[in-house]
Protein backbone atom coordinates (compact mmCIF):
# COMPACT_ATOMS: atom_id res chain seq x y z
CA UNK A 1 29.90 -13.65 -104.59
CA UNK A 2 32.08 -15.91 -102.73
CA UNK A 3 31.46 -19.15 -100.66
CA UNK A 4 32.54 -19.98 -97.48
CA UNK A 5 32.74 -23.65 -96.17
CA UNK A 6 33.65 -25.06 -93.20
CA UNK A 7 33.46 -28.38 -92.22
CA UNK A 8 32.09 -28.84 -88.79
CA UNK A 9 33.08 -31.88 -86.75
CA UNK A 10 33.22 -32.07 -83.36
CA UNK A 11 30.26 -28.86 -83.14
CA UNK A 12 26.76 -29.66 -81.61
CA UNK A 13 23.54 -28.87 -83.20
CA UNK A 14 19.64 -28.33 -82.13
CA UNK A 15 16.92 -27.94 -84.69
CA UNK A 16 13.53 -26.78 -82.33
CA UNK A 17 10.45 -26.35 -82.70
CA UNK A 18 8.55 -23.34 -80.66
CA UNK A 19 4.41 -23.78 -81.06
CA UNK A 20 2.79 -20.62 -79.91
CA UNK A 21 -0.32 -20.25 -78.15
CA UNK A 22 -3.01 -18.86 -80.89
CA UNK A 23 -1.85 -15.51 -81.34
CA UNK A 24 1.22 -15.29 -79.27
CA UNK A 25 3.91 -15.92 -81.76
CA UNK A 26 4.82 -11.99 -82.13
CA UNK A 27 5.41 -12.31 -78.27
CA UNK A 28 7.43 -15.06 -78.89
CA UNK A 29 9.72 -13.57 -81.36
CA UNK A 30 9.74 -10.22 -79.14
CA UNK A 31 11.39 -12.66 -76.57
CA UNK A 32 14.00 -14.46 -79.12
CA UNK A 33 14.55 -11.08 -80.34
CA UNK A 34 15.74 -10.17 -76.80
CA UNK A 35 17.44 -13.28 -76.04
CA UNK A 36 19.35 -13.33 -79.54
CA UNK A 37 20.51 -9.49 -78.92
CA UNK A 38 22.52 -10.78 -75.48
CA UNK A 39 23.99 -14.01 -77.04
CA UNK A 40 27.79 -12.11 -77.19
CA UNK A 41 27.86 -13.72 -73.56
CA UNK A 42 27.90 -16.73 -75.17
CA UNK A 43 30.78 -16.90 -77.44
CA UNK A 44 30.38 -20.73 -78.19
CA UNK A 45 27.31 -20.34 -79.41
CA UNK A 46 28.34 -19.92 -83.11
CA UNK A 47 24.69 -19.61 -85.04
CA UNK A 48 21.21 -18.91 -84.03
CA UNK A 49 18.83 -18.33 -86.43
CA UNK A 50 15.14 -17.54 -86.17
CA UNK A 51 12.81 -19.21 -88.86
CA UNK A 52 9.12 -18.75 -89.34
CA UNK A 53 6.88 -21.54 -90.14
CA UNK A 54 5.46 -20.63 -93.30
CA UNK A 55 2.68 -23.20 -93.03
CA UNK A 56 1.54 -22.46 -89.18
CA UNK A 57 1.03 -18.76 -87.66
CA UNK A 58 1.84 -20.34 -84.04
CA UNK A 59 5.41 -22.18 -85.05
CA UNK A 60 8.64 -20.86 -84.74
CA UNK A 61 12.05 -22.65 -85.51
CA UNK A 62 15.35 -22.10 -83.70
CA UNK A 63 18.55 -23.32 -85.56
CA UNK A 64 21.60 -23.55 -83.42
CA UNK A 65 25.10 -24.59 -83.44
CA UNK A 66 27.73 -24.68 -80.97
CA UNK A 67 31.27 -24.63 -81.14
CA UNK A 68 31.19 -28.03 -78.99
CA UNK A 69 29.47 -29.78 -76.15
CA UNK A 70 31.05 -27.26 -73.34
CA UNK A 71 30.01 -24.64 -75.46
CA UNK A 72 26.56 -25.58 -75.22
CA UNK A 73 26.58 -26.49 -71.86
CA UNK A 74 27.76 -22.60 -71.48
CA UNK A 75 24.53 -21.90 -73.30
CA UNK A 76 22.33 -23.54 -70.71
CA UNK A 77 23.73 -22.02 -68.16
CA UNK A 78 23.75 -18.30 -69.26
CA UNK A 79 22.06 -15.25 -67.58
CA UNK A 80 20.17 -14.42 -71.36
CA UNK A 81 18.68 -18.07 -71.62
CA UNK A 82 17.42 -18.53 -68.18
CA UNK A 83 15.72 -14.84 -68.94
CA UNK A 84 14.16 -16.39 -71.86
CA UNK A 85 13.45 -19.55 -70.01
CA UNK A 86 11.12 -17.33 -67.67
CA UNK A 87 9.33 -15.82 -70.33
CA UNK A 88 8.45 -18.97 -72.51
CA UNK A 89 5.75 -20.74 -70.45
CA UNK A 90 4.04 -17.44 -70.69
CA UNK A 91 3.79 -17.54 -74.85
CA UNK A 92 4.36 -21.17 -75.40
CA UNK A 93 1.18 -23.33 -76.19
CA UNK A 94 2.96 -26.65 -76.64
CA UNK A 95 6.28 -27.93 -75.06
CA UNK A 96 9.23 -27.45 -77.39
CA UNK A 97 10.48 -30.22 -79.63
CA UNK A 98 14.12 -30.26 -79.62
CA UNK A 99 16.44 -32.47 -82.39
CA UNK A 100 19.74 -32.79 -81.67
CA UNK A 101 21.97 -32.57 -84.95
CA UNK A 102 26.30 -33.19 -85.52
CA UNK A 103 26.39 -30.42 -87.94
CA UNK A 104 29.00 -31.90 -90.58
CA UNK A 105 29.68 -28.85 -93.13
CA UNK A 106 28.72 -25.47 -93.45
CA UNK A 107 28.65 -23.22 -96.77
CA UNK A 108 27.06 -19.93 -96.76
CA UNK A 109 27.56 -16.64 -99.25
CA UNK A 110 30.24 -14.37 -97.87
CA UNK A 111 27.60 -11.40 -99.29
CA UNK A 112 25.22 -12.78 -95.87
CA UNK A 113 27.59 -11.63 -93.60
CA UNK A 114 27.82 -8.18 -95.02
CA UNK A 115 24.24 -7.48 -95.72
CA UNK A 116 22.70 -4.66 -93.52
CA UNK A 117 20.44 -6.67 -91.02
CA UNK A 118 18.86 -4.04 -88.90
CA UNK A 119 15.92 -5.00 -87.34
């Protein structure tokens, strides 16, 4: 297996945290699912990855990174996020907390990006 690194200056970063109303969280993912499937409109938007809480049925964390601060200003403004905009209040039981990151480096297993990852 081989490594690839990048280092990562000058890219923005959001950790978020998505609390579900009791129950809703497969609704939820049914509308990241969606929103994630469109985001080749949004070229600067370089990762976006879906985590469950393993500790809390009703959490759901988004990480995202950006190829810059245009790029995510690109990703505020696009058709597939103000879709998903619409349909969070409905599934959401808590505002979302958002943490803005710098992202510095990146290293990830080349094998990642070849695995099959059908949904």
């Amino acid at each position: 297996m081989q490594l690839r690194q990048s280092l990562t200056p000058g890219r923005r970063g959001m950790l978020v945290r998505l609390t579900a109303e009791e129950g809703r969280r497969p609704a939820l993912l049914d509308a990241l699912h969606r929103y994630s499937d469109g985001l080749d409109e949004e070229p600067g938007t370089e990762l976006f990855i879906v985590h469950l809480d393993p500790d809390d049925a009703n959490v759901v964390w988004l990480y995202e990174i950006f190829h810059d601060d245009e790029a995510q200003n690109e990703h505020r403004a696009a058709e597939g996020f103000a879709q998903l905009m619409t349909e969070l209040p409905d599934v959401l039981g808590a505002p979302p907390a958002i943490l803005r990151l710098d992202p510095l480096r990146m290293s990830l297993q080349e094998q990642v990006l070849s695995e099959d990852l059908t949904l």
